[in-house]
PDB file of N, CA and C in Angstrom:
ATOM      1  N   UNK A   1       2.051 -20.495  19.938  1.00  0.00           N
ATOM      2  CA  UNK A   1       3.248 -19.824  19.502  1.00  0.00           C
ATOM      3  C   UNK A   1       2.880 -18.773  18.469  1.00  0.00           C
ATOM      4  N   UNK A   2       3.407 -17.934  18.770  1.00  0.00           N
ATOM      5  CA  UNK A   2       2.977 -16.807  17.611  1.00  0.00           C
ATOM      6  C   UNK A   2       3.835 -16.393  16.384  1.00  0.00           C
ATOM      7  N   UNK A   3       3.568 -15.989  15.466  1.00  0.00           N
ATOM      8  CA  UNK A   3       4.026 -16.178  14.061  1.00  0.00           C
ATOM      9  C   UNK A   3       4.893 -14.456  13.598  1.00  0.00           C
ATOM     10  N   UNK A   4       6.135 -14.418  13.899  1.00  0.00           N
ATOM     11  CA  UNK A   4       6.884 -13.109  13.680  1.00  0.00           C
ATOM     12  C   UNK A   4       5.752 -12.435  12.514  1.00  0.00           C
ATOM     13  N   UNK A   5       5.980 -11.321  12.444  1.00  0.00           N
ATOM     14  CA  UNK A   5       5.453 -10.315  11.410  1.00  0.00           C
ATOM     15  C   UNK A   5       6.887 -10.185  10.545  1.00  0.00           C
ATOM     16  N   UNK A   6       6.232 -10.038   9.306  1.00  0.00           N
ATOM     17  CA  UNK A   6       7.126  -9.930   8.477  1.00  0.00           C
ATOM     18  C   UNK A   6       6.320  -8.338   7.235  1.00  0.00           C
ATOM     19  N   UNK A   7       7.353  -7.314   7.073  1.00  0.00           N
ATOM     20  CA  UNK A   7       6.227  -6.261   6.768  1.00  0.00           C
ATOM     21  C   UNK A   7       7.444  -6.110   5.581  1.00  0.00           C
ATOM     22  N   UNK A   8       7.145  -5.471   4.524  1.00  0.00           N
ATOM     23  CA  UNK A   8       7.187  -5.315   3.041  1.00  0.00           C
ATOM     24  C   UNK A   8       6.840  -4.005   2.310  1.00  0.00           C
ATOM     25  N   UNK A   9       7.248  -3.050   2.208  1.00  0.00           N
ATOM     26  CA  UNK A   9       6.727  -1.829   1.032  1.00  0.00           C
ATOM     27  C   UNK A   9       7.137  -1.789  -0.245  1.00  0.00           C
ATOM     28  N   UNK A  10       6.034  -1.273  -0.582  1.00  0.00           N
ATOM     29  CA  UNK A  10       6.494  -0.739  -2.295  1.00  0.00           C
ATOM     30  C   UNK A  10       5.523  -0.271  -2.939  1.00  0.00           C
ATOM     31  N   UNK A  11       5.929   0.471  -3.817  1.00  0.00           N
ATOM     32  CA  UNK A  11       5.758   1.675  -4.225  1.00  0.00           C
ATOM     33  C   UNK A  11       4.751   1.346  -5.564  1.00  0.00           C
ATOM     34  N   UNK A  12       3.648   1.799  -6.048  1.00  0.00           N
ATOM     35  CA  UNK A  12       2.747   1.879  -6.996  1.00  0.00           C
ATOM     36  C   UNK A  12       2.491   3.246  -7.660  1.00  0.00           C
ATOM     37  N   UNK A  13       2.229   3.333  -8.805  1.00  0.00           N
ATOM     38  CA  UNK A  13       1.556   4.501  -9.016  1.00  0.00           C
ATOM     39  C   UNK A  13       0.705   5.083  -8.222  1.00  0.00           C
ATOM     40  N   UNK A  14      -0.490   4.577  -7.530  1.00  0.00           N
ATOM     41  CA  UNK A  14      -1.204   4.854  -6.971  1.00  0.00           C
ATOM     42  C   UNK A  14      -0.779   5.750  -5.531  1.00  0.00           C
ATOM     43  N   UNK A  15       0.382   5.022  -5.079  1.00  0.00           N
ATOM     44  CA  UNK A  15       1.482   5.068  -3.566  1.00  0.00           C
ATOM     45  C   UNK A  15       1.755   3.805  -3.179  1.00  0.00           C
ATOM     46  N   UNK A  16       1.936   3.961  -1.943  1.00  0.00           N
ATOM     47  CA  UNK A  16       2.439   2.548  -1.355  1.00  0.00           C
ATOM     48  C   UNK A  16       1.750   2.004  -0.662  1.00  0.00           C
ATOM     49  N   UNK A  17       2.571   0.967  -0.891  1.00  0.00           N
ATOM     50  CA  UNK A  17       1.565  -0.378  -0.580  1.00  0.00           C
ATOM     51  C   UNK A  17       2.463  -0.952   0.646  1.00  0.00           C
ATOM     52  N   UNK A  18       1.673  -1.447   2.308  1.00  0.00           N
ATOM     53  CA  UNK A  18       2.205  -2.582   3.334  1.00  0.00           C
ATOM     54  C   UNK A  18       1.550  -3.951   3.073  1.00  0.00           C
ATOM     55  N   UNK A  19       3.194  -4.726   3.186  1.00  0.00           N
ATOM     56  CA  UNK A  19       2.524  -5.574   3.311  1.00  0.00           C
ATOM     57  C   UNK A  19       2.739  -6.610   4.288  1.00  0.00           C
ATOM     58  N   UNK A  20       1.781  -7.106   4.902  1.00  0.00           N
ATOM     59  CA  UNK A  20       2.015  -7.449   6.784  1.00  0.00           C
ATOM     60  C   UNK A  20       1.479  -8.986   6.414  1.00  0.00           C
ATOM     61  N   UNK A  21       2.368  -9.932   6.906  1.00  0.00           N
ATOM     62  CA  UNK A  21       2.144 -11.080   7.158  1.00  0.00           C
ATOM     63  C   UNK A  21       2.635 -11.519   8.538  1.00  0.00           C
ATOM     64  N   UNK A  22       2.288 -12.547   9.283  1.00  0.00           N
ATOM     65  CA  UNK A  22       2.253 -13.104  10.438  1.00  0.00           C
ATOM     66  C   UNK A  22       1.397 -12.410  11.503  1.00  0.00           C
ATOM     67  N   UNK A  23       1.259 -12.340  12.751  1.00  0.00           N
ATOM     68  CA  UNK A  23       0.578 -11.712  13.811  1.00  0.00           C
ATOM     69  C   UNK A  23       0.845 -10.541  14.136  1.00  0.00           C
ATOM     70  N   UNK A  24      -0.450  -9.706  14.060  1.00  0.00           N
ATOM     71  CA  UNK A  24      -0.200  -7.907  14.323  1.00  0.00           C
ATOM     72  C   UNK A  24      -0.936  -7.846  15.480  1.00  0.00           C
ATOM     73  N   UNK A  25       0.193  -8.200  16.450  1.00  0.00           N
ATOM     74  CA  UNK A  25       0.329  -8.205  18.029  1.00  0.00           C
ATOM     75  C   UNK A  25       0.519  -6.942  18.547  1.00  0.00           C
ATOM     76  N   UNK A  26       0.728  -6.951  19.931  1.00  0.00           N
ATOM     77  CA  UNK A  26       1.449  -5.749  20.187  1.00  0.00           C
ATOM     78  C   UNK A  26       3.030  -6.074  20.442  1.00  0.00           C
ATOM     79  N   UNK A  27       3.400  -7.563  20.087  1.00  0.00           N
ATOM     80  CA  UNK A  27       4.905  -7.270  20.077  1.00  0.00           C
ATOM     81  C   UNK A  27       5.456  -6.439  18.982  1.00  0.00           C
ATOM     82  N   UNK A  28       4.816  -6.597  18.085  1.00  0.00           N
ATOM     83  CA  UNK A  28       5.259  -6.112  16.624  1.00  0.00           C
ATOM     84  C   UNK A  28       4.264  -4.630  16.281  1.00  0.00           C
ATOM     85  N   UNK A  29       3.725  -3.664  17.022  1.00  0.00           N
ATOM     86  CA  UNK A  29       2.480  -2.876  16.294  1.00  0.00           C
ATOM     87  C   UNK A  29       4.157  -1.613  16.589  1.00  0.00           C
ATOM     88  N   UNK A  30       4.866  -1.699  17.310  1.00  0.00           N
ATOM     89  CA  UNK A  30       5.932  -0.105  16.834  1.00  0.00           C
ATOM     90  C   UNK A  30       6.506  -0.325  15.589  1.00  0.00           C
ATOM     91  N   UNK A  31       7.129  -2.088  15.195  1.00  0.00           N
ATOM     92  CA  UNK A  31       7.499  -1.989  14.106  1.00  0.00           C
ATOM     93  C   UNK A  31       7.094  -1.470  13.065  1.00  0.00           C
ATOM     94  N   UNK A  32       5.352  -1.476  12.925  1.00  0.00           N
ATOM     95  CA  UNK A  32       5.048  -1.213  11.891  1.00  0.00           C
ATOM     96  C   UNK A  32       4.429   0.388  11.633  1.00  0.00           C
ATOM     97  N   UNK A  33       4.342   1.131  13.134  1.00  0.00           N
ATOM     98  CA  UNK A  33       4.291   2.464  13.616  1.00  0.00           C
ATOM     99  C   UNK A  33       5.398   3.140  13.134  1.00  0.00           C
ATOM    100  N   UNK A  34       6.647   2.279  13.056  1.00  0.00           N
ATOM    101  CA  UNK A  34       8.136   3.359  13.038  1.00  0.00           C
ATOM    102  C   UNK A  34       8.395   3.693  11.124  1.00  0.00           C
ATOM    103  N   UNK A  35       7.408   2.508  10.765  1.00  0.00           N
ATOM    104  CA  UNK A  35       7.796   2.744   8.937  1.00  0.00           C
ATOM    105  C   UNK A  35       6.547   3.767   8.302  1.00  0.00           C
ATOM    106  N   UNK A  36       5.631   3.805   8.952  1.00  0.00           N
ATOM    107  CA  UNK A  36       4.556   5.095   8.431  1.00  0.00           C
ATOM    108  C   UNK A  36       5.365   6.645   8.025  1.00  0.00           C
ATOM    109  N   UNK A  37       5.915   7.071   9.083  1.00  0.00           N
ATOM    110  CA  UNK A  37       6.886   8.534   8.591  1.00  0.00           C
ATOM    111  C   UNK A  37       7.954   8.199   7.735  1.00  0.00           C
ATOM    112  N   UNK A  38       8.011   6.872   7.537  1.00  0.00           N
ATOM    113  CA  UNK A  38       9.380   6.914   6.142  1.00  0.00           C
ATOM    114  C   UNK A  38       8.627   6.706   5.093  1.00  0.00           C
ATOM    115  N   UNK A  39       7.597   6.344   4.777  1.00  0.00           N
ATOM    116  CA  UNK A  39       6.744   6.353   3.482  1.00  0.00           C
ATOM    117  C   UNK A  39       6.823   7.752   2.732  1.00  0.00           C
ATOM    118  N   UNK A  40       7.117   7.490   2.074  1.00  0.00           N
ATOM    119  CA  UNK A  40       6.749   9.001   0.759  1.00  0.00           C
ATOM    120  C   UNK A  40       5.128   8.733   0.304  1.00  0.00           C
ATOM    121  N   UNK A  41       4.799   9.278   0.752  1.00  0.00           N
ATOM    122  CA  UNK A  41       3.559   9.460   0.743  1.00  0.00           C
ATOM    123  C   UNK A  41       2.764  10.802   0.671  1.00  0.00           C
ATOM    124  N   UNK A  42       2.788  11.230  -1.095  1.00  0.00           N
ATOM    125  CA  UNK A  42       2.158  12.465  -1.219  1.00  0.00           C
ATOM    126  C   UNK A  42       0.399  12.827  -0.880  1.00  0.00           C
ATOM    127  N   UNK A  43       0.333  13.986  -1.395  1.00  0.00           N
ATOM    128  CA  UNK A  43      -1.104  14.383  -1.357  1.00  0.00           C
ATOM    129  C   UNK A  43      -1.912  13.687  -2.566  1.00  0.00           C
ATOM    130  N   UNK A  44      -2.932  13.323  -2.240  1.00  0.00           N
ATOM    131  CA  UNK A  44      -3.587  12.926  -3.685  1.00  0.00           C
ATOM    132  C   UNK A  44      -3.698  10.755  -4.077  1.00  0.00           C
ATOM    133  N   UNK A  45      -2.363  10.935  -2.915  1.00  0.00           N
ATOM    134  CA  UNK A  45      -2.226   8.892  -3.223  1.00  0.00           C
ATOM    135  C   UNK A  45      -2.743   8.068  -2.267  1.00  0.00           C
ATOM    136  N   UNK A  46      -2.845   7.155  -2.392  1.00  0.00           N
ATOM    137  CA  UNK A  46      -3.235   6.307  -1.446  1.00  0.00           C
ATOM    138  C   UNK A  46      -2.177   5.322  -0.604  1.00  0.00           C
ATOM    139  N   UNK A  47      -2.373   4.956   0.286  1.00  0.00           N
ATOM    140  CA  UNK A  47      -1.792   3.801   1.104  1.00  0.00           C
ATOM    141  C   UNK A  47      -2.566   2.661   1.114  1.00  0.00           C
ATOM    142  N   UNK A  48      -2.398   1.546   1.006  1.00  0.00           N
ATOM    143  CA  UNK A  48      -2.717   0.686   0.579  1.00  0.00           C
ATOM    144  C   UNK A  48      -2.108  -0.595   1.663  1.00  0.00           C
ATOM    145  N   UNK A  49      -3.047  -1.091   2.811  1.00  0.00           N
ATOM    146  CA  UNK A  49      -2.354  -2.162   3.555  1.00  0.00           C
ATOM    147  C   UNK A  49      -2.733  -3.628   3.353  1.00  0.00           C
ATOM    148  N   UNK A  50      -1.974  -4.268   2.970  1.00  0.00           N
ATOM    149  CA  UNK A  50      -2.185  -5.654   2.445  1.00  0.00           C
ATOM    150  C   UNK A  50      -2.799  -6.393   3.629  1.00  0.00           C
ATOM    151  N   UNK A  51      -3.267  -6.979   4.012  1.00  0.00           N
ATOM    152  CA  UNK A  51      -3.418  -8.001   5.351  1.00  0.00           C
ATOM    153  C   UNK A  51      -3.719  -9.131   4.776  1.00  0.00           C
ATOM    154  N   UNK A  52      -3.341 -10.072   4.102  1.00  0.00           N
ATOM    155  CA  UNK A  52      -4.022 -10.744   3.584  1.00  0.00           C
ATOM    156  C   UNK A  52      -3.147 -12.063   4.184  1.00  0.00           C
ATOM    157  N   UNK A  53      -1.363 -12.263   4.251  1.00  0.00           N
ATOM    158  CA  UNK A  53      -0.662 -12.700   5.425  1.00  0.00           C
ATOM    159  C   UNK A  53      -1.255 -12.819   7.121  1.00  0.00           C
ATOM    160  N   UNK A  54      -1.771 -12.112   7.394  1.00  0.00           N
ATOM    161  CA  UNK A  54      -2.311 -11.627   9.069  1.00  0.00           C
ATOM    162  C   UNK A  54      -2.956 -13.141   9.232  1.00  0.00           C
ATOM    163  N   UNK A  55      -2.265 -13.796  10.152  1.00  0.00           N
ATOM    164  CA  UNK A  55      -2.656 -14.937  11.290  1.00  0.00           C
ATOM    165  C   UNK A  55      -3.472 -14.666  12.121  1.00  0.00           C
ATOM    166  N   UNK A  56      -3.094 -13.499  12.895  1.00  0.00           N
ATOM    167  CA  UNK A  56      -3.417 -13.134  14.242  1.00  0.00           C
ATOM    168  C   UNK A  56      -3.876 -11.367  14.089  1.00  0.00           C
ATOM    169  N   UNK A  57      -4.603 -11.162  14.604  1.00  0.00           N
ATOM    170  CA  UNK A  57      -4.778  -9.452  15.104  1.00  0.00           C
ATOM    171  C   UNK A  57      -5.906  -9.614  16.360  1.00  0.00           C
ATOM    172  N   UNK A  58      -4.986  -8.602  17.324  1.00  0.00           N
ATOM    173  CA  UNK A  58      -5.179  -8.172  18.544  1.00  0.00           C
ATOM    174  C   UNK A  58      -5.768  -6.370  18.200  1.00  0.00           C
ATOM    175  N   UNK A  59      -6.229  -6.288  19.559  1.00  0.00           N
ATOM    176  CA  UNK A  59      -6.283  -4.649  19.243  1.00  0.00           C
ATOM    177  C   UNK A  59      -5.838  -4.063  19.197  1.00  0.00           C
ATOM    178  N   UNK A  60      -3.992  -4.249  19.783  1.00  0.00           N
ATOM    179  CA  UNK A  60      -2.799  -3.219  18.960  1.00  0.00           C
ATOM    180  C   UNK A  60      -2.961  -3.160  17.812  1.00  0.00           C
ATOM    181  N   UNK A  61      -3.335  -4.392  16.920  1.00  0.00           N
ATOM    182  CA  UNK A  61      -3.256  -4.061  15.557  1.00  0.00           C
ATOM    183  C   UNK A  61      -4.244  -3.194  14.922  1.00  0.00           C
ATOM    184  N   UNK A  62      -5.355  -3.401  15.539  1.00  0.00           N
ATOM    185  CA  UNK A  62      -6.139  -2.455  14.921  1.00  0.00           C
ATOM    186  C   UNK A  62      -5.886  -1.109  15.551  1.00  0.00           C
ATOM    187  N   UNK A  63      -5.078  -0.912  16.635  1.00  0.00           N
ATOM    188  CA  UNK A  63      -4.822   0.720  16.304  1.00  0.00           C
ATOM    189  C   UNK A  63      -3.986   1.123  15.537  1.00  0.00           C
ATOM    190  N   UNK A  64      -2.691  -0.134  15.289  1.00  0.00           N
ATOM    191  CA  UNK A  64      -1.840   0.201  13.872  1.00  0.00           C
ATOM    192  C   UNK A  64      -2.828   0.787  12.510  1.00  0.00           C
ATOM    193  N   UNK A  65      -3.623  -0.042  12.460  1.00  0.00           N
ATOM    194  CA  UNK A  65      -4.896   0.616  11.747  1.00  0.00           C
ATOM    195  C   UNK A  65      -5.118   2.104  11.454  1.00  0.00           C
ATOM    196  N   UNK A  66      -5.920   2.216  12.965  1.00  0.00           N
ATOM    197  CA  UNK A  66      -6.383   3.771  12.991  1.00  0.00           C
ATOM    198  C   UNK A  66      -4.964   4.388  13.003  1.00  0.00           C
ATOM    199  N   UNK A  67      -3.798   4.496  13.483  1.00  0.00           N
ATOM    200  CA  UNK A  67      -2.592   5.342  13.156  1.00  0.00           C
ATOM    201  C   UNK A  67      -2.141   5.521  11.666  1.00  0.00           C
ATOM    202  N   UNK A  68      -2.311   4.523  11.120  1.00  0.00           N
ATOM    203  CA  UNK A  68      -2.134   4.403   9.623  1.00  0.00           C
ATOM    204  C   UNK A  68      -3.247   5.551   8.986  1.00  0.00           C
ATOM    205  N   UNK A  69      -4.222   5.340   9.178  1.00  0.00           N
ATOM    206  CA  UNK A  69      -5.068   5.749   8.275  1.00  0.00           C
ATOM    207  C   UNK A  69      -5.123   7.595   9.008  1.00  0.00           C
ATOM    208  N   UNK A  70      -4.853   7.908   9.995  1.00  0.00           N
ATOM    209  CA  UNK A  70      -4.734   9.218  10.781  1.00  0.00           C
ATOM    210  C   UNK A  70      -3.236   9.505  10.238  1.00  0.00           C
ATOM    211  N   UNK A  71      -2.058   8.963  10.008  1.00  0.00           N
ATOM    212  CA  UNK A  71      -0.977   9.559   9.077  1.00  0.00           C
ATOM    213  C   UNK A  71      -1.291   9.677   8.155  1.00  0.00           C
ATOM    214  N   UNK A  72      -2.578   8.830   7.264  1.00  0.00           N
ATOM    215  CA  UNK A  72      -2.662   8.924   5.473  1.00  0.00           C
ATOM    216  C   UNK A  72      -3.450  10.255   5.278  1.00  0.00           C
ATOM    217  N   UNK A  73      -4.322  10.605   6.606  1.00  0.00           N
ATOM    218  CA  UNK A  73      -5.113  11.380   6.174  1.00  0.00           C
ATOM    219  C   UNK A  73      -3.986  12.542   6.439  1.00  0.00           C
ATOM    220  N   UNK A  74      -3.695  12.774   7.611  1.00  0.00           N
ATOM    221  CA  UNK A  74      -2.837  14.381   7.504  1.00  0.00           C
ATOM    222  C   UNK A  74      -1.787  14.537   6.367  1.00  0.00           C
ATOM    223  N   UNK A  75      -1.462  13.494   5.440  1.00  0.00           N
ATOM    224  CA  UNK A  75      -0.322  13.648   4.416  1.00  0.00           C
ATOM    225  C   UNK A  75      -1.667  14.086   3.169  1.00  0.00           C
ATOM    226  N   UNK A  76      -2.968  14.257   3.791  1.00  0.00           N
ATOM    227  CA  UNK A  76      -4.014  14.840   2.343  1.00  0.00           C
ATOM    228  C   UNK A  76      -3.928  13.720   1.944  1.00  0.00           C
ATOM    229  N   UNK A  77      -3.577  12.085   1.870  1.00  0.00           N
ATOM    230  CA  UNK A  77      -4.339  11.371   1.107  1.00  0.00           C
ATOM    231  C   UNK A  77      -5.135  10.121   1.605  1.00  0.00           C
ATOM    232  N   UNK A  78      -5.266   9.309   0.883  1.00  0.00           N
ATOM    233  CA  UNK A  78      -6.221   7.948   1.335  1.00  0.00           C
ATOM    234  C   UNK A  78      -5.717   6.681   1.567  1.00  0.00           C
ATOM    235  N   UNK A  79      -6.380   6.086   2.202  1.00  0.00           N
ATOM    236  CA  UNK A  79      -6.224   4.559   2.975  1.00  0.00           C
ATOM    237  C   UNK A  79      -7.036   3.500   2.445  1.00  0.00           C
ATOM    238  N   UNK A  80      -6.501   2.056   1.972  1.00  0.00           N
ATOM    239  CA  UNK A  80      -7.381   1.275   1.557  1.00  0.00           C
ATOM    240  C   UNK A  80      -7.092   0.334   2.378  1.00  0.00           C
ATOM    241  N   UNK A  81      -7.671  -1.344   2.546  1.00  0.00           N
ATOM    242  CA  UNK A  81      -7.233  -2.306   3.032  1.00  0.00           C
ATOM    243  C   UNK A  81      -7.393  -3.282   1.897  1.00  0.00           C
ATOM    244  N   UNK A  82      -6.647  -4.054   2.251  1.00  0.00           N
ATOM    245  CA  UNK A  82      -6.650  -5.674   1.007  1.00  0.00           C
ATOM    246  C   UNK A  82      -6.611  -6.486   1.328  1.00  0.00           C
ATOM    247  N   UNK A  83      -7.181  -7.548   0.725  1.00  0.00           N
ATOM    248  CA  UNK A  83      -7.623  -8.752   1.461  1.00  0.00           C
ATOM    249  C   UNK A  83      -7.674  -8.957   2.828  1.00  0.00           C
ATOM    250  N   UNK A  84      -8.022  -8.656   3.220  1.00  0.00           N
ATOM    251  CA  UNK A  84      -8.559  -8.693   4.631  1.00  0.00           C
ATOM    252  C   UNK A  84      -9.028 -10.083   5.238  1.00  0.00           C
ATOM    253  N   UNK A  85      -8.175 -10.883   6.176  1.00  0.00           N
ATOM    254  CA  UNK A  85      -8.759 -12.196   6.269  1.00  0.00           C
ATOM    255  C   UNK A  85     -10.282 -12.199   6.944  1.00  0.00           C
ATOM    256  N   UNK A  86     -11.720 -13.143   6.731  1.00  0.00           N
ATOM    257  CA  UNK A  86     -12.248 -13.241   7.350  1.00  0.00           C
ATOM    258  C   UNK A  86     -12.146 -12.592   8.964  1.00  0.00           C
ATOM    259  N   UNK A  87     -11.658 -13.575   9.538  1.00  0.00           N
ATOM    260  CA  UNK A  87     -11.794 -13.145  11.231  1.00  0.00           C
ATOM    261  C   UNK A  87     -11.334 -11.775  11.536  1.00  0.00           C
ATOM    262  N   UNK A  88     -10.579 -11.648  10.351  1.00  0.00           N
ATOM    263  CA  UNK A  88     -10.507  -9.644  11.061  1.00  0.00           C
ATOM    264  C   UNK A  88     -11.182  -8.941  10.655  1.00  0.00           C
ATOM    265  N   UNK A  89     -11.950  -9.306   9.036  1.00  0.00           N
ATOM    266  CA  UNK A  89     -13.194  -8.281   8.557  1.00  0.00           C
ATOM    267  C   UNK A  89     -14.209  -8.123   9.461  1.00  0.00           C
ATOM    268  N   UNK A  90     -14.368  -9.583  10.006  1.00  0.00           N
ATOM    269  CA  UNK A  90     -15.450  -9.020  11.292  1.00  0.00           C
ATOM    270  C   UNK A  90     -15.577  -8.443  12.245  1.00  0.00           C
ATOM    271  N   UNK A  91     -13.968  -7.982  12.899  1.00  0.00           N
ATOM    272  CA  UNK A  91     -13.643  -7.065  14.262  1.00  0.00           C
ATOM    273  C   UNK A  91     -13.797  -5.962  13.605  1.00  0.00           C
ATOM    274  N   UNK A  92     -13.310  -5.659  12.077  1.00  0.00           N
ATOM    275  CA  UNK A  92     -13.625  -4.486  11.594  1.00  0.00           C
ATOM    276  C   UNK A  92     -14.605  -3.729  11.666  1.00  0.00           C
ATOM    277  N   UNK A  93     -15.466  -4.757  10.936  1.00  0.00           N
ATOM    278  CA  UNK A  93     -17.362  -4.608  10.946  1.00  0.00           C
ATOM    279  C   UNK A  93     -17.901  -4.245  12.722  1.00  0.00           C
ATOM    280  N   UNK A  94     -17.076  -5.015  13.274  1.00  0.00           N
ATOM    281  CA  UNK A  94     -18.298  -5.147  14.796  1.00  0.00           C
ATOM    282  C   UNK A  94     -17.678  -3.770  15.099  1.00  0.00           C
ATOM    283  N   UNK A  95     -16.403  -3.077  15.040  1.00  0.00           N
ATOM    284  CA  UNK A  95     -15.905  -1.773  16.019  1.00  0.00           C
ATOM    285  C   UNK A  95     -16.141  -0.520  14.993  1.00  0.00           C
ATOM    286  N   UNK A  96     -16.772  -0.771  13.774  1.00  0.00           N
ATOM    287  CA  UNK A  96     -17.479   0.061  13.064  1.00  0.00           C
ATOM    288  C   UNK A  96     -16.579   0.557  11.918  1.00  0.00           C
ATOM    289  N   UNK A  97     -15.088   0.462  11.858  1.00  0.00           N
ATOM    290  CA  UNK A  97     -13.846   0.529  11.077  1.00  0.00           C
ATOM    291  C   UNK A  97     -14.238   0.688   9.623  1.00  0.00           C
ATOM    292  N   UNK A  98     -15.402  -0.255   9.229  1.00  0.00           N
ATOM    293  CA  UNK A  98     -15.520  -0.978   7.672  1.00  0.00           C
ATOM    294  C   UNK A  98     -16.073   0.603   6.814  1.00  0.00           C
ATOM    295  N   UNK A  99     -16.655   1.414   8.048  1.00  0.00           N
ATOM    296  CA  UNK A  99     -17.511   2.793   7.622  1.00  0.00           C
ATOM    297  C   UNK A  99     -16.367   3.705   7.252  1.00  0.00           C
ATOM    298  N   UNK A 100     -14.793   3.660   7.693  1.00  0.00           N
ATOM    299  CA  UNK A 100     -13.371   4.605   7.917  1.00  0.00           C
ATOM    300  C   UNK A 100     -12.650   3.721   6.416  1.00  0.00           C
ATOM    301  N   UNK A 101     -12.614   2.320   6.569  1.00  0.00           N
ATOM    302  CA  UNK A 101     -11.975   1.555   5.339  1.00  0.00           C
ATOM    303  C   UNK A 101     -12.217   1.289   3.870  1.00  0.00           C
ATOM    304  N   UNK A 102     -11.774   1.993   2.782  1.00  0.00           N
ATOM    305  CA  UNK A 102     -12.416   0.702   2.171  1.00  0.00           C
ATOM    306  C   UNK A 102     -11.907  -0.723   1.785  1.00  0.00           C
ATOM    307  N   UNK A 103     -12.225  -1.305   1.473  1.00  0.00           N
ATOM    308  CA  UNK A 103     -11.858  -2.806   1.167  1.00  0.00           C
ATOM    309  C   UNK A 103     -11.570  -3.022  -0.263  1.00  0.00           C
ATOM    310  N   UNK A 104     -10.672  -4.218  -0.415  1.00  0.00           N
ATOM    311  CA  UNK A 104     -10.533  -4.618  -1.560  1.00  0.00           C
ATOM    312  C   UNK A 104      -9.644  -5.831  -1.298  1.00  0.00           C
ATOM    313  N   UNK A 105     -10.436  -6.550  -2.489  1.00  0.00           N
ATOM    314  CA  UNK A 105      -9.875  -8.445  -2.595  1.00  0.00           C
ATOM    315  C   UNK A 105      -8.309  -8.257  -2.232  1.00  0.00           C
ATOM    316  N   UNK A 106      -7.633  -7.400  -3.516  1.00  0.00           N
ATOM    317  CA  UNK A 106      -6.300  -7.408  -3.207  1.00  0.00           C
ATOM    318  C   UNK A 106      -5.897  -6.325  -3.141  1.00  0.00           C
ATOM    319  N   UNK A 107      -4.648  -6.062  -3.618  1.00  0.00           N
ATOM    320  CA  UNK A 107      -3.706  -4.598  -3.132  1.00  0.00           C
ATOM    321  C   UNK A 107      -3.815  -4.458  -5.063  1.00  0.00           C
ATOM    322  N   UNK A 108      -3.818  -4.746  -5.527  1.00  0.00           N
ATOM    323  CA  UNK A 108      -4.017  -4.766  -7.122  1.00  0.00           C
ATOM    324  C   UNK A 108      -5.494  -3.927  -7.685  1.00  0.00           C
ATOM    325  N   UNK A 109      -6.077  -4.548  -7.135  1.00  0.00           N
ATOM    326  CA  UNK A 109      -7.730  -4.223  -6.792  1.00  0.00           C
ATOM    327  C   UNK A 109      -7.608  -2.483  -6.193  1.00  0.00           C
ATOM    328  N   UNK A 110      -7.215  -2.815  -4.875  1.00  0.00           N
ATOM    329  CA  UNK A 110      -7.121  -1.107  -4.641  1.00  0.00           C
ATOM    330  C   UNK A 110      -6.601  -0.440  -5.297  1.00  0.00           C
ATOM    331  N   UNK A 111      -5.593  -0.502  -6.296  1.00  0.00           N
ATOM    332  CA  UNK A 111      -4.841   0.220  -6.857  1.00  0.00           C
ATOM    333  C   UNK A 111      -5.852   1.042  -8.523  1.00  0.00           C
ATOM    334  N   UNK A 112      -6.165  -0.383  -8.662  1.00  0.00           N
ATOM    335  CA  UNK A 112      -7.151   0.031  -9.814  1.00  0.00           C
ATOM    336  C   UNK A 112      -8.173   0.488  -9.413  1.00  0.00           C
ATOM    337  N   UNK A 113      -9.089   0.668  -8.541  1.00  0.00           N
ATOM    338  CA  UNK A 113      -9.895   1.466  -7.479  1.00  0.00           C
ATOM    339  C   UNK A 113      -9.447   2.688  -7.337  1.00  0.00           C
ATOM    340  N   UNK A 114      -8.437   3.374  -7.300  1.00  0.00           N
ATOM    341  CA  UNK A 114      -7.845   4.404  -6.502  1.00  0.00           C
ATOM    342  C   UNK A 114      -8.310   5.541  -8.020  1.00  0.00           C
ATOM    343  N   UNK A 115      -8.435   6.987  -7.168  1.00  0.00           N
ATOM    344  CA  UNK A 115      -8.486   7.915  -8.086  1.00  0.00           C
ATOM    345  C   UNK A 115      -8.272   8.889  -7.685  1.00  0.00           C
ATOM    346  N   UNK A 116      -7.017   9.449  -7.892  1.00  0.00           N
ATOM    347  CA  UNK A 116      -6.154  10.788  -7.064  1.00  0.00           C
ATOM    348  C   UNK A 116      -7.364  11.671  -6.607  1.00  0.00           C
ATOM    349  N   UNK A 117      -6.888  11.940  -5.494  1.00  0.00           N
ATOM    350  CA  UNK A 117      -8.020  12.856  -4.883  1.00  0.00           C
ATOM    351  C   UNK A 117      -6.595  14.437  -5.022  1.00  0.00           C
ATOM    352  N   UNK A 118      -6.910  15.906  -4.993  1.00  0.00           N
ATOM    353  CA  UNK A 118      -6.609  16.581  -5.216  1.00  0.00           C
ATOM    354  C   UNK A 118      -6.204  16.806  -3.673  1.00  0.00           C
ATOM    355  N   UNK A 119      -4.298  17.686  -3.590  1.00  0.00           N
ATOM    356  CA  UNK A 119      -3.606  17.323  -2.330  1.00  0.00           C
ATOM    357  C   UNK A 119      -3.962  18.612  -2.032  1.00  0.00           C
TER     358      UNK A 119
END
């Protein structure tokens, strides 16, 4: 049985932050496709995706991924990931992702990590 997604934003100095708990299936990868263009998301900030909830990820989810991080970049800014469970750091690592991501324990972590890049 699979575990609804339940997704969450908000807003940091840094930018905003997702945050995705349950399975990032492809029942659920438009839901989280349709909230990327409502983000205010300037030049210079980061996006910041929590996974640290994530049960399940399929390879819809990891193109939610690459779509995420291909909207962060044309808005001129940057993409982090957070906590990242085990079993998905390693699909990350094996499809080469970890070289496009960076990582961090938490979404707190990225935030204090982050350093406006010029928009």
């Amino acid at each position: 049985m699979t575990e609804p997604l339940t997704l969450h934003t908000r807003t940091t100095a840094a930018g905003n932050v997702i945050e995705l708990t349950g399975d990032l299936d492809h029942h659920i990868t438009p839901q989280v496709l349709n909230v990327l263009p409502e983000l205010d998301l300037r030049p210079g900030q980061q996006l910041v995706i929590d996974l640290g909830g994530i049960t399940f990820c399929d390879s819809t989810g990891i193109s939610v991924l690459i779509a995420a991080r291909n909207h962060t970049l044309s808005a001129n800014a940057t993409i982090a990931l957070a906590a990242v469970p085990d079993r998905m750091s390693r699909i990350i690592r094996v499809v080469g992702l970890d070289q496009l991501f960076p990582t961090h324990l938490t979404a707190h972590d990225a935030e204090t990590a982050w350093h406006p890049t010029p928009g």
